[in-house]
C-alpha atoms as a PDB file:
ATOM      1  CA  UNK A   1      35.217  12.799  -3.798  1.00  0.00           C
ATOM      2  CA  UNK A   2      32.713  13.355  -1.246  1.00  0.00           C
ATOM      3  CA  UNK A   3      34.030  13.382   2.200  1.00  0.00           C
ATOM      4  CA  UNK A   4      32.820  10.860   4.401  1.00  0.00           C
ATOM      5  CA  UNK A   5      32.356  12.661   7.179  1.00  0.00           C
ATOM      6  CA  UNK A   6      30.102  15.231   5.107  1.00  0.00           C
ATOM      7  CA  UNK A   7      28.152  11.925   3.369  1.00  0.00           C
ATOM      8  CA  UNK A   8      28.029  10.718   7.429  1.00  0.00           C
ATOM      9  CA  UNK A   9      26.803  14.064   8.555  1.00  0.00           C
ATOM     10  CA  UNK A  10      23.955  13.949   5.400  1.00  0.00           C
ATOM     11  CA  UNK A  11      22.583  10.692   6.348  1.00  0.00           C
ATOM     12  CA  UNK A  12      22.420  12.151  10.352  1.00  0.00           C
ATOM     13  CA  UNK A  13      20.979  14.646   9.214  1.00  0.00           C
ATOM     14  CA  UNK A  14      18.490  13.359   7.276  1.00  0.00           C
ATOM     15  CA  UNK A  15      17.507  10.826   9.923  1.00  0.00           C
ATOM     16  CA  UNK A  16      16.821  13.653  12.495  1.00  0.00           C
ATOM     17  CA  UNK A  17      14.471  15.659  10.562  1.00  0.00           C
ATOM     18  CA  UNK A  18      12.493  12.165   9.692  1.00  0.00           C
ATOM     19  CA  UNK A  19      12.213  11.215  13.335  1.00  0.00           C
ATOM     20  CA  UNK A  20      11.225  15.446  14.541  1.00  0.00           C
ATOM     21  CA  UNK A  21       8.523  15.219  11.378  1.00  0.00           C
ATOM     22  CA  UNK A  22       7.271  11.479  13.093  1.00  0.00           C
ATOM     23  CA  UNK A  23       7.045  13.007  16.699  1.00  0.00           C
ATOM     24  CA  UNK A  24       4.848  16.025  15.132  1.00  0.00           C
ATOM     25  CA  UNK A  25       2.866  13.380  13.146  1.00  0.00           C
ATOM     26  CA  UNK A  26       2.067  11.835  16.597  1.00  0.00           C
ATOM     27  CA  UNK A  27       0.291  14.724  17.688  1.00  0.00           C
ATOM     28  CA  UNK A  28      -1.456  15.426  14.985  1.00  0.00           C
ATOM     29  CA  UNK A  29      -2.484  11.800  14.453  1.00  0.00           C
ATOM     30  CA  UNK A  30      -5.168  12.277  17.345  1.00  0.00           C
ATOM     31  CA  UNK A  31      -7.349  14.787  15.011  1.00  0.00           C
ATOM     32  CA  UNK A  32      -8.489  11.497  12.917  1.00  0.00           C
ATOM     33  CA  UNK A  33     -11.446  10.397  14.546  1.00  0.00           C
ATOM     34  CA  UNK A  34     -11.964   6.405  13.674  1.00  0.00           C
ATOM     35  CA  UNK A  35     -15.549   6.827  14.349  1.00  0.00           C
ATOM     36  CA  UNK A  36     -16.047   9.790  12.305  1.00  0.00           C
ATOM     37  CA  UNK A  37     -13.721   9.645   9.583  1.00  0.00           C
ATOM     38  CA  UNK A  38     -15.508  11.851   7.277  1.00  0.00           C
ATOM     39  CA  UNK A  39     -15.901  14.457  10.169  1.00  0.00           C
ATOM     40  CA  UNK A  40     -12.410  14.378  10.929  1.00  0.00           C
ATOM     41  CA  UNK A  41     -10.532  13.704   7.933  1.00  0.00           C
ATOM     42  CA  UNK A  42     -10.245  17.351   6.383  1.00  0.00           C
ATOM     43  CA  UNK A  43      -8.990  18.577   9.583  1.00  0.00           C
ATOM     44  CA  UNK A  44      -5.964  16.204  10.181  1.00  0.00           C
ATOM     45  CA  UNK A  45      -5.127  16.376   6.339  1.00  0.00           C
ATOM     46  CA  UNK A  46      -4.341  19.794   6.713  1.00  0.00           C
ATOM     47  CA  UNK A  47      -2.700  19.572   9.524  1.00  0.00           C
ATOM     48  CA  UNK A  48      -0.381  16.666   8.122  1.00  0.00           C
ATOM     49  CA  UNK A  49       0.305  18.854   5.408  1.00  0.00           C
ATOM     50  CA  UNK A  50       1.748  21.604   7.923  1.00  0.00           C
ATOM     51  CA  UNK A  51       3.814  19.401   9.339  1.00  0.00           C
ATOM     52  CA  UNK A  52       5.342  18.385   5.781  1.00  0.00           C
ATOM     53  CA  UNK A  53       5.487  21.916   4.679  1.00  0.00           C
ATOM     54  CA  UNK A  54       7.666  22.707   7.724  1.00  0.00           C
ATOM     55  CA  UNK A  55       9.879  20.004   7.032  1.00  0.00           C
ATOM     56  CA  UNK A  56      10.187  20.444   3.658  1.00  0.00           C
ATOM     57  CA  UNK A  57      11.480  24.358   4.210  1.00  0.00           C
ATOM     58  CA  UNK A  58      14.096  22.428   6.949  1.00  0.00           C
ATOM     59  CA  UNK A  59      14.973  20.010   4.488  1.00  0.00           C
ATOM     60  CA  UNK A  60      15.786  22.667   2.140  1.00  0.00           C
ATOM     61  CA  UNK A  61      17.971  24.348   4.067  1.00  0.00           C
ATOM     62  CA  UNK A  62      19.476  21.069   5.112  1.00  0.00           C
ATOM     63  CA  UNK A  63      20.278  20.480   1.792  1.00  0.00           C
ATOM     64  CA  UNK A  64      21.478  24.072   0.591  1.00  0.00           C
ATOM     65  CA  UNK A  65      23.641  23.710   3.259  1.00  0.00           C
ATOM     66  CA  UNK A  66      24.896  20.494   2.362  1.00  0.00           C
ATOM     67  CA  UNK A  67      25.224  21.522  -1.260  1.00  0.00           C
ATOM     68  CA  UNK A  68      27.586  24.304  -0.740  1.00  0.00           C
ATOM     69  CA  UNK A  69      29.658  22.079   1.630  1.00  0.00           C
ATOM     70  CA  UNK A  70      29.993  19.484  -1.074  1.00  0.00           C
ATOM     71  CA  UNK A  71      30.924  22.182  -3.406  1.00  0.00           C
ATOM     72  CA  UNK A  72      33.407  23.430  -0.923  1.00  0.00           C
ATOM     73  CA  UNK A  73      35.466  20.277   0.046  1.00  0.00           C
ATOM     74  CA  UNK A  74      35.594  19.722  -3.816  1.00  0.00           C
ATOM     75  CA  UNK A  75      37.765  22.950  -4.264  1.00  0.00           C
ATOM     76  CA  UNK A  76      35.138  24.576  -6.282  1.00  0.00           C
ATOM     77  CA  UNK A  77      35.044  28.513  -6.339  1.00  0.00           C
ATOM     78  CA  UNK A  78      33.348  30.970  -7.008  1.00  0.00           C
ATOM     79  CA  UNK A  79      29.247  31.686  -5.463  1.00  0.00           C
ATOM     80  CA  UNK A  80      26.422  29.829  -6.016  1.00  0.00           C
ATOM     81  CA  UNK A  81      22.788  29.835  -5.115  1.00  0.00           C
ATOM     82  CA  UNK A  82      21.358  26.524  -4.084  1.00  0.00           C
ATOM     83  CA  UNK A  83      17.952  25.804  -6.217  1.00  0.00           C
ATOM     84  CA  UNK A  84      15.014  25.384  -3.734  1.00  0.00           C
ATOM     85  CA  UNK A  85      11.755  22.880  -4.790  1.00  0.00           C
ATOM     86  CA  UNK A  86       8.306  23.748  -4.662  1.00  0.00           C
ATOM     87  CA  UNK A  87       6.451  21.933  -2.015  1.00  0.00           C
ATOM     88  CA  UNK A  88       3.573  19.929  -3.601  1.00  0.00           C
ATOM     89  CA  UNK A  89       0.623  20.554  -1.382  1.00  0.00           C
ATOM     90  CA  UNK A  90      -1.814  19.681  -3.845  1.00  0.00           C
ATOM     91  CA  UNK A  91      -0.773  15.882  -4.210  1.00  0.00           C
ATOM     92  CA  UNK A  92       0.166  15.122  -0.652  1.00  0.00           C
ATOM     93  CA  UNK A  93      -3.464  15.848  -0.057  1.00  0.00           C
ATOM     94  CA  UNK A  94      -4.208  13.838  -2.733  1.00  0.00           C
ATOM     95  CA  UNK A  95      -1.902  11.333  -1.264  1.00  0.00           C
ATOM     96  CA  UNK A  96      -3.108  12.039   2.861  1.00  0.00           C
ATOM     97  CA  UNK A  97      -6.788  11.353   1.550  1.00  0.00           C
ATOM     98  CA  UNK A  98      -5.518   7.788   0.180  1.00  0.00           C
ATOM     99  CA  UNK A  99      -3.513   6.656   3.253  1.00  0.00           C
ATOM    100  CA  UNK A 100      -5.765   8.100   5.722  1.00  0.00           C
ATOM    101  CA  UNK A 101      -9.436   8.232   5.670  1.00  0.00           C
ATOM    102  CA  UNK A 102      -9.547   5.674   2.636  1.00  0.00           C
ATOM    103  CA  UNK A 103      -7.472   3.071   3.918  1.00  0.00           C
ATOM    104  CA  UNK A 104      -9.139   3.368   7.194  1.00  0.00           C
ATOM    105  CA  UNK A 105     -12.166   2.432   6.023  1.00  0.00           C
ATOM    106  CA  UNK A 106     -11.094  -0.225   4.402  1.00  0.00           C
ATOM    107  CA  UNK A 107      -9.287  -1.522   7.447  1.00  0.00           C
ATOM    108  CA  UNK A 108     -12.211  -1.452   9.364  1.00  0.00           C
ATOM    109  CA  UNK A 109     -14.359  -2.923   6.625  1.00  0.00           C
ATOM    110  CA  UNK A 110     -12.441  -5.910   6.285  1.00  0.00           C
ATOM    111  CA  UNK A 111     -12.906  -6.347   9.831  1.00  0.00           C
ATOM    112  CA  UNK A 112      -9.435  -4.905  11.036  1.00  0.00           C
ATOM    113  CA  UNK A 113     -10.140  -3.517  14.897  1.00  0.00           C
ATOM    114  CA  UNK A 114      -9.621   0.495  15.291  1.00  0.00           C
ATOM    115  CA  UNK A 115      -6.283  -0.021  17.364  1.00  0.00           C
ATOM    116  CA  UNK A 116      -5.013  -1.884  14.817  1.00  0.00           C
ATOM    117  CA  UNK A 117      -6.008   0.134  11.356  1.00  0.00           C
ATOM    118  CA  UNK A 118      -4.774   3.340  13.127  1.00  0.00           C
ATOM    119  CA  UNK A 119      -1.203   1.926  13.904  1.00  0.00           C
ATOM    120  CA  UNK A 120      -1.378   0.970  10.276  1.00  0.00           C
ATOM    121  CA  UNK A 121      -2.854   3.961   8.828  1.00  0.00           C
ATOM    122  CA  UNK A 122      -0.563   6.260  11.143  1.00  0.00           C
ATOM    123  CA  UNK A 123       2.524   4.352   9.438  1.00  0.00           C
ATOM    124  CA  UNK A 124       1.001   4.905   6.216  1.00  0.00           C
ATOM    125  CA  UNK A 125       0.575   8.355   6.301  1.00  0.00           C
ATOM    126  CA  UNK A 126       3.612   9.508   8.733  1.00  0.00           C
ATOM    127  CA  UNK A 127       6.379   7.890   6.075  1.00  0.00           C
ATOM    128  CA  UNK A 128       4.130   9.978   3.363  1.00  0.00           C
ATOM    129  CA  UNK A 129       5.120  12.945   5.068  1.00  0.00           C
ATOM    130  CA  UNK A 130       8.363  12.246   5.810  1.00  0.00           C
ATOM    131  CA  UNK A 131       8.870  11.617   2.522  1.00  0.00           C
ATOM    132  CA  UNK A 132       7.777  14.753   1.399  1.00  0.00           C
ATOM    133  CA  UNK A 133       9.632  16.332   4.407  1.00  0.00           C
ATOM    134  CA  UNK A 134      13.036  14.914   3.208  1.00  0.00           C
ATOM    135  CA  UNK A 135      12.311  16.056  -0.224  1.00  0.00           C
ATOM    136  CA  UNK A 136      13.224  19.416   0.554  1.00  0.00           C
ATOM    137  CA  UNK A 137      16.742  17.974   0.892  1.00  0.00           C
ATOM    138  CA  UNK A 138      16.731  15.496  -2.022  1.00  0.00           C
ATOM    139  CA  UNK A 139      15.472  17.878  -4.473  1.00  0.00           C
ATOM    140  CA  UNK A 140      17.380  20.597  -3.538  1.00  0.00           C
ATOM    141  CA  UNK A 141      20.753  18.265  -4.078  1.00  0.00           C
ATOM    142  CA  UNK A 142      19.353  16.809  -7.265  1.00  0.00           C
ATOM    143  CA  UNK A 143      18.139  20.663  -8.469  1.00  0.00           C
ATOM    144  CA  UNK A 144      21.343  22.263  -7.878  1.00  0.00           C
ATOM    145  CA  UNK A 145      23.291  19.782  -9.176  1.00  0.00           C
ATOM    146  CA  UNK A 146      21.444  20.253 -12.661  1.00  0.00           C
ATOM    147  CA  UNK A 147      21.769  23.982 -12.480  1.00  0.00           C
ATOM    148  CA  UNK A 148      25.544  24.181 -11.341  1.00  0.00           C
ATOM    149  CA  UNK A 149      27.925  24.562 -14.168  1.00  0.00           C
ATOM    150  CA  UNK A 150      30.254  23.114 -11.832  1.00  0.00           C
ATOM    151  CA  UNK A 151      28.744  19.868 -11.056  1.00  0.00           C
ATOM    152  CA  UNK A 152      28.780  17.133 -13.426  1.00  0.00           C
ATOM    153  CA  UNK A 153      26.185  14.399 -11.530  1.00  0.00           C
ATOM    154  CA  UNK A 154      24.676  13.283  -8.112  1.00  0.00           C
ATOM    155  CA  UNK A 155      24.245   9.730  -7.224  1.00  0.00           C
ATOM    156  CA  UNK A 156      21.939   7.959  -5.055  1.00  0.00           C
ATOM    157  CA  UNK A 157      23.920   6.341  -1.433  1.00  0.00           C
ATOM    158  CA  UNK A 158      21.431   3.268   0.133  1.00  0.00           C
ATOM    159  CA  UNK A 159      22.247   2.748   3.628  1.00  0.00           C
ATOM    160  CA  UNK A 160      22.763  -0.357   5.012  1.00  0.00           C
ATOM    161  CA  UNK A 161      20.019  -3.214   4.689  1.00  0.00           C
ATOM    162  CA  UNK A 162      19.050  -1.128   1.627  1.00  0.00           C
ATOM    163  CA  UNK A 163      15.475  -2.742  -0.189  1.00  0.00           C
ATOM    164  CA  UNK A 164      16.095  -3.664  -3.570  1.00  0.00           C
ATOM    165  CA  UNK A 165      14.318  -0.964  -5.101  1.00  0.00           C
ATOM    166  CA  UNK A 166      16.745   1.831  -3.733  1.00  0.00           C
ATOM    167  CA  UNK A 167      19.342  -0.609  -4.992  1.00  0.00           C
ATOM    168  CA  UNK A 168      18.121  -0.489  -8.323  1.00  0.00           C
ATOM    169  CA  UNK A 169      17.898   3.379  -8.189  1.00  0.00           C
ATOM    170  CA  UNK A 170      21.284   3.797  -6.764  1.00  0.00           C
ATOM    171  CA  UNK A 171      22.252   1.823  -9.760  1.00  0.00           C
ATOM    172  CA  UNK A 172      20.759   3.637 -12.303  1.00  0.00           C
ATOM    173  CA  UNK A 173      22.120   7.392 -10.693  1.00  0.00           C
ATOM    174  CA  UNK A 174      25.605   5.546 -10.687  1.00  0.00           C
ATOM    175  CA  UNK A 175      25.168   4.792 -14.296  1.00  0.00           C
ATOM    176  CA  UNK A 176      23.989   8.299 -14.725  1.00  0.00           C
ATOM    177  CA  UNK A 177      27.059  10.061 -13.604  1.00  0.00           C
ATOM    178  CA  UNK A 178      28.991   7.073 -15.457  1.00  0.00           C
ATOM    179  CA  UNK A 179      27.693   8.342 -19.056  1.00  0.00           C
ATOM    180  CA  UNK A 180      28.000  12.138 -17.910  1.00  0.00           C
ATOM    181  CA  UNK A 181      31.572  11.660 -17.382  1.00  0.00           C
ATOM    182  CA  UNK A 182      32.937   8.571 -19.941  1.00  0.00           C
ATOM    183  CA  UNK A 183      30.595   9.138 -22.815  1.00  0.00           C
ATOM    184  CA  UNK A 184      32.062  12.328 -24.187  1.00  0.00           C
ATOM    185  CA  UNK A 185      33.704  14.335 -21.533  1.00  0.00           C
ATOM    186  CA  UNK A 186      30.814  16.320 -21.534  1.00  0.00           C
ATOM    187  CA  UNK A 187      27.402  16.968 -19.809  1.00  0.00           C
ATOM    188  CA  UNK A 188      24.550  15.991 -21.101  1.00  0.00           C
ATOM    189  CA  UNK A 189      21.729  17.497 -19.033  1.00  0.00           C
ATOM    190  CA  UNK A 190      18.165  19.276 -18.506  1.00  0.00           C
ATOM    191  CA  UNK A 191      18.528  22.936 -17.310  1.00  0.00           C
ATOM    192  CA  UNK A 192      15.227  22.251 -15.800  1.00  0.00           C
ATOM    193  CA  UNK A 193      15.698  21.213 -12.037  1.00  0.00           C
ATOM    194  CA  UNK A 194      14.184  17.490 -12.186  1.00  0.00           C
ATOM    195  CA  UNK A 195      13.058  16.462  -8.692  1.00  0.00           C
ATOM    196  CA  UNK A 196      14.502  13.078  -7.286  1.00  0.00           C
ATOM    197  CA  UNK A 197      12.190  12.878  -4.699  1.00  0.00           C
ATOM    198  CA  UNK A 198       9.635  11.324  -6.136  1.00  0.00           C
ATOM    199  CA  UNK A 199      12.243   7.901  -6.807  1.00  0.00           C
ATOM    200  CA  UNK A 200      12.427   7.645  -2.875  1.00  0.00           C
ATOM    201  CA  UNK A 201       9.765   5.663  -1.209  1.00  0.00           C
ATOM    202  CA  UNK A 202       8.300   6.062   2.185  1.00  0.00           C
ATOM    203  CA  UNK A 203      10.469   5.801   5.058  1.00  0.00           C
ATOM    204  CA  UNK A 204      13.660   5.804   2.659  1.00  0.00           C
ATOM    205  CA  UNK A 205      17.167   6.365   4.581  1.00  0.00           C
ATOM    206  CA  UNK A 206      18.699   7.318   1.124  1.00  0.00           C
ATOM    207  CA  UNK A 207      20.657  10.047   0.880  1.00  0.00           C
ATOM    208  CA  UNK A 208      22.336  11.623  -2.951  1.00  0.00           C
ATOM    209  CA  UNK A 209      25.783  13.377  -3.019  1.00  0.00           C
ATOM    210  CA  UNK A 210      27.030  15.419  -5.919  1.00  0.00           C
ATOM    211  CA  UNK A 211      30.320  14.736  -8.132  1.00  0.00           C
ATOM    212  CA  UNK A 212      32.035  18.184  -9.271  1.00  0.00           C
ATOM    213  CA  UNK A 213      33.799  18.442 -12.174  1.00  0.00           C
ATOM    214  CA  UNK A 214      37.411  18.840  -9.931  1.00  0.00           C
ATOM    215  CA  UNK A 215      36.996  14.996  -8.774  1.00  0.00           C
ATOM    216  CA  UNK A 216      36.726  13.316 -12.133  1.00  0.00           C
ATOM    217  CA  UNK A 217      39.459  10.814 -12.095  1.00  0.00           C
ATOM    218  CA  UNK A 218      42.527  12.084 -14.128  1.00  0.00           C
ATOM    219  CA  UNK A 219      42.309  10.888 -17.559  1.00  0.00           C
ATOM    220  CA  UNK A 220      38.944   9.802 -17.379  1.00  0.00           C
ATOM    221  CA  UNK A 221      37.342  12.284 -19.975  1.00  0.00           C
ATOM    222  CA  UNK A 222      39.912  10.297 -22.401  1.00  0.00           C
ATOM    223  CA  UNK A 223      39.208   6.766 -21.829  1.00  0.00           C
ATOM    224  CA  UNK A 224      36.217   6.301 -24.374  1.00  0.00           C
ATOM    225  CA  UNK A 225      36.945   2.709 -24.347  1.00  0.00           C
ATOM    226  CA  UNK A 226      35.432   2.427 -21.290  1.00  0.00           C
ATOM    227  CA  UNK A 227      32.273   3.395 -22.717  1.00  0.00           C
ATOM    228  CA  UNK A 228      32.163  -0.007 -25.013  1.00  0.00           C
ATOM    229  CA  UNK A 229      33.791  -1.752 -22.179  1.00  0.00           C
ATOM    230  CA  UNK A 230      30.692  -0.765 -20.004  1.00  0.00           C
ATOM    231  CA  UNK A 231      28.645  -1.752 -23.001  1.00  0.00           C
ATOM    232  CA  UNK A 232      29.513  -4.574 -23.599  1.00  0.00           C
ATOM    233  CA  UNK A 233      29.333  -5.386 -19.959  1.00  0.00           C
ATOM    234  CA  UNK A 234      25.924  -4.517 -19.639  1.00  0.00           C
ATOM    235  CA  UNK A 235      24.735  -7.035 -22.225  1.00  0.00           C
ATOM    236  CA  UNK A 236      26.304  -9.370 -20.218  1.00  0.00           C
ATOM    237  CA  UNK A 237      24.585  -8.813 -17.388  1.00  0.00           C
ATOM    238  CA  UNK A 238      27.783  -7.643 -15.263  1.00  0.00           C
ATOM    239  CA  UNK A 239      25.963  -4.976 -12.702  1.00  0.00           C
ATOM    240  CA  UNK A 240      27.570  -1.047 -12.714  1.00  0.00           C
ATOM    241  CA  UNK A 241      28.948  -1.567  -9.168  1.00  0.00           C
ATOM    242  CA  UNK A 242      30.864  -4.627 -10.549  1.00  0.00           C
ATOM    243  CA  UNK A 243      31.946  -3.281 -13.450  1.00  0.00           C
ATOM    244  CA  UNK A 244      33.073  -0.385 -11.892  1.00  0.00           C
ATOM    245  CA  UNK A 245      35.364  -1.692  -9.487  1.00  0.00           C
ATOM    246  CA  UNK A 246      36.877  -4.419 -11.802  1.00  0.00           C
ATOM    247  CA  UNK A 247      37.679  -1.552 -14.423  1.00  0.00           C
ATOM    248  CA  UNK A 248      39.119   0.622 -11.356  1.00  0.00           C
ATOM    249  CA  UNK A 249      36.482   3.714 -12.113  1.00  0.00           C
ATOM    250  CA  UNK A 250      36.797   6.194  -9.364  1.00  0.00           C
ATOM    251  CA  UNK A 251      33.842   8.372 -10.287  1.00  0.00           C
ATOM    252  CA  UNK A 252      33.895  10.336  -6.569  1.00  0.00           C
ATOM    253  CA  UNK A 253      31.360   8.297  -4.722  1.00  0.00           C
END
């Protein structure tokens, strides 16, 4: 089971780089011009992405880090090298272009004063690159966990006030890691690192932990009941979460 104090130090974690990526946002913001967009534009895109890039290479490390101490307080030996994501340049610009210069004109079409579309657009496009910033940590979690022979799932952890859409995700990670463990005792997974970060949205406080094959529940490889327990609890609408902790799962989250 992940620690809490590791799970605590995760979310702290995550939190910090978010709010160092804002405060570099903030000075960057200044390079688009609201009275010469088009002039402008090109040169604060890049430099958005710069800031991104840098804390996506953090967030990486964050979550390497984080991996092997996860891997670590489960009792797991042996080495292992954390799997670092690409950065995606190409569609954050793609991305900058919409939430910046586009929306501001919009903004100002519809009449919205300059002060007022730039705190907008500078909300818009800051959580973009946060989001892409704390990607570095998400998808190295998510990455690793696919590649580790060691791991068996990672699941999502909303923080408090959570929206409903992380709730939903969260649900359907937990039901992930359910069906890697109950189905068949077995793993059924993608070698191919799948990135989680594109399931956050912007200005997400979610963080994912990783279950290791050490914190599966004794007996719970044997209990294929459970599976048609589960299934028949999902036709009846009964959420995971519920079901879970009526049925008295421990699945190390």
């Amino acid at each position: 089971m992940v620690a809490t104090a590791l799970a605590r130090d995760l979310r702290a974690d995550q939190i910090a780089l978010a709010d160092r990526v804002t405060q570099e946002m903030l000075l960057v913001f200044g390079a688009l011009n609201f009275k010469a967009i088009d002039l402008s534009a090109p040169g604060f895109i890049e430099a958005a992405i710069a800031v991104a890039a840098r804390g996506h290479r953090a967030g990486s490390g964050v979550g390497a880090d984080m991996y092997l101490s996860m891997r670590r307080q489960a009792g797991v030996a042996g080495p292992f090298q954390p799997v670092l994501p690409e950065f995606d340049a190409a569609q954050l610009r793609r991305d900058l272009t919409v939430l910046g210069p586009i929306a501001a004109k919009k903004l100002m079409a519809d009449g919205v004063m300059i002060p007022d579309a730039a705190q907008r657009v500078f909300t818009m496009t800051a959580g973009r690159v946060s989001k892409n910033a704390l990607a570095g940590v998400r998808d190295t979690i998510s990455g690793s966990t696919v590649q580790d022979d060691e791991a068996v799932a990672y699941a999502r952890q909303t923080s408090s006030g959570a929206c409903d859409f992380c709730i939903r995700m969260a649900e359907n990670t937990y039901r992930s890691a359910f069906s890697a463990i109950y189905s068949s005792g077995r793993r059924k997974r993608n070698r191919k690192a799948q990135p989680a970060g594109s399931t956050f949205h912007d200005h997400c406080r979610c963080t994912l932990v990783t279950l290791f094959k050490g914190e599966i529940a004794p007996g719970a490889k044997e209990r294929a009941s459970t599976s048609k327990a589960w299934a028949e609890a999902d036709r009846n609408g009964v959420s995971f979460r519920d079901f879970a902790k009526q049925a008295g799962l421990d699945l190390g989250f």
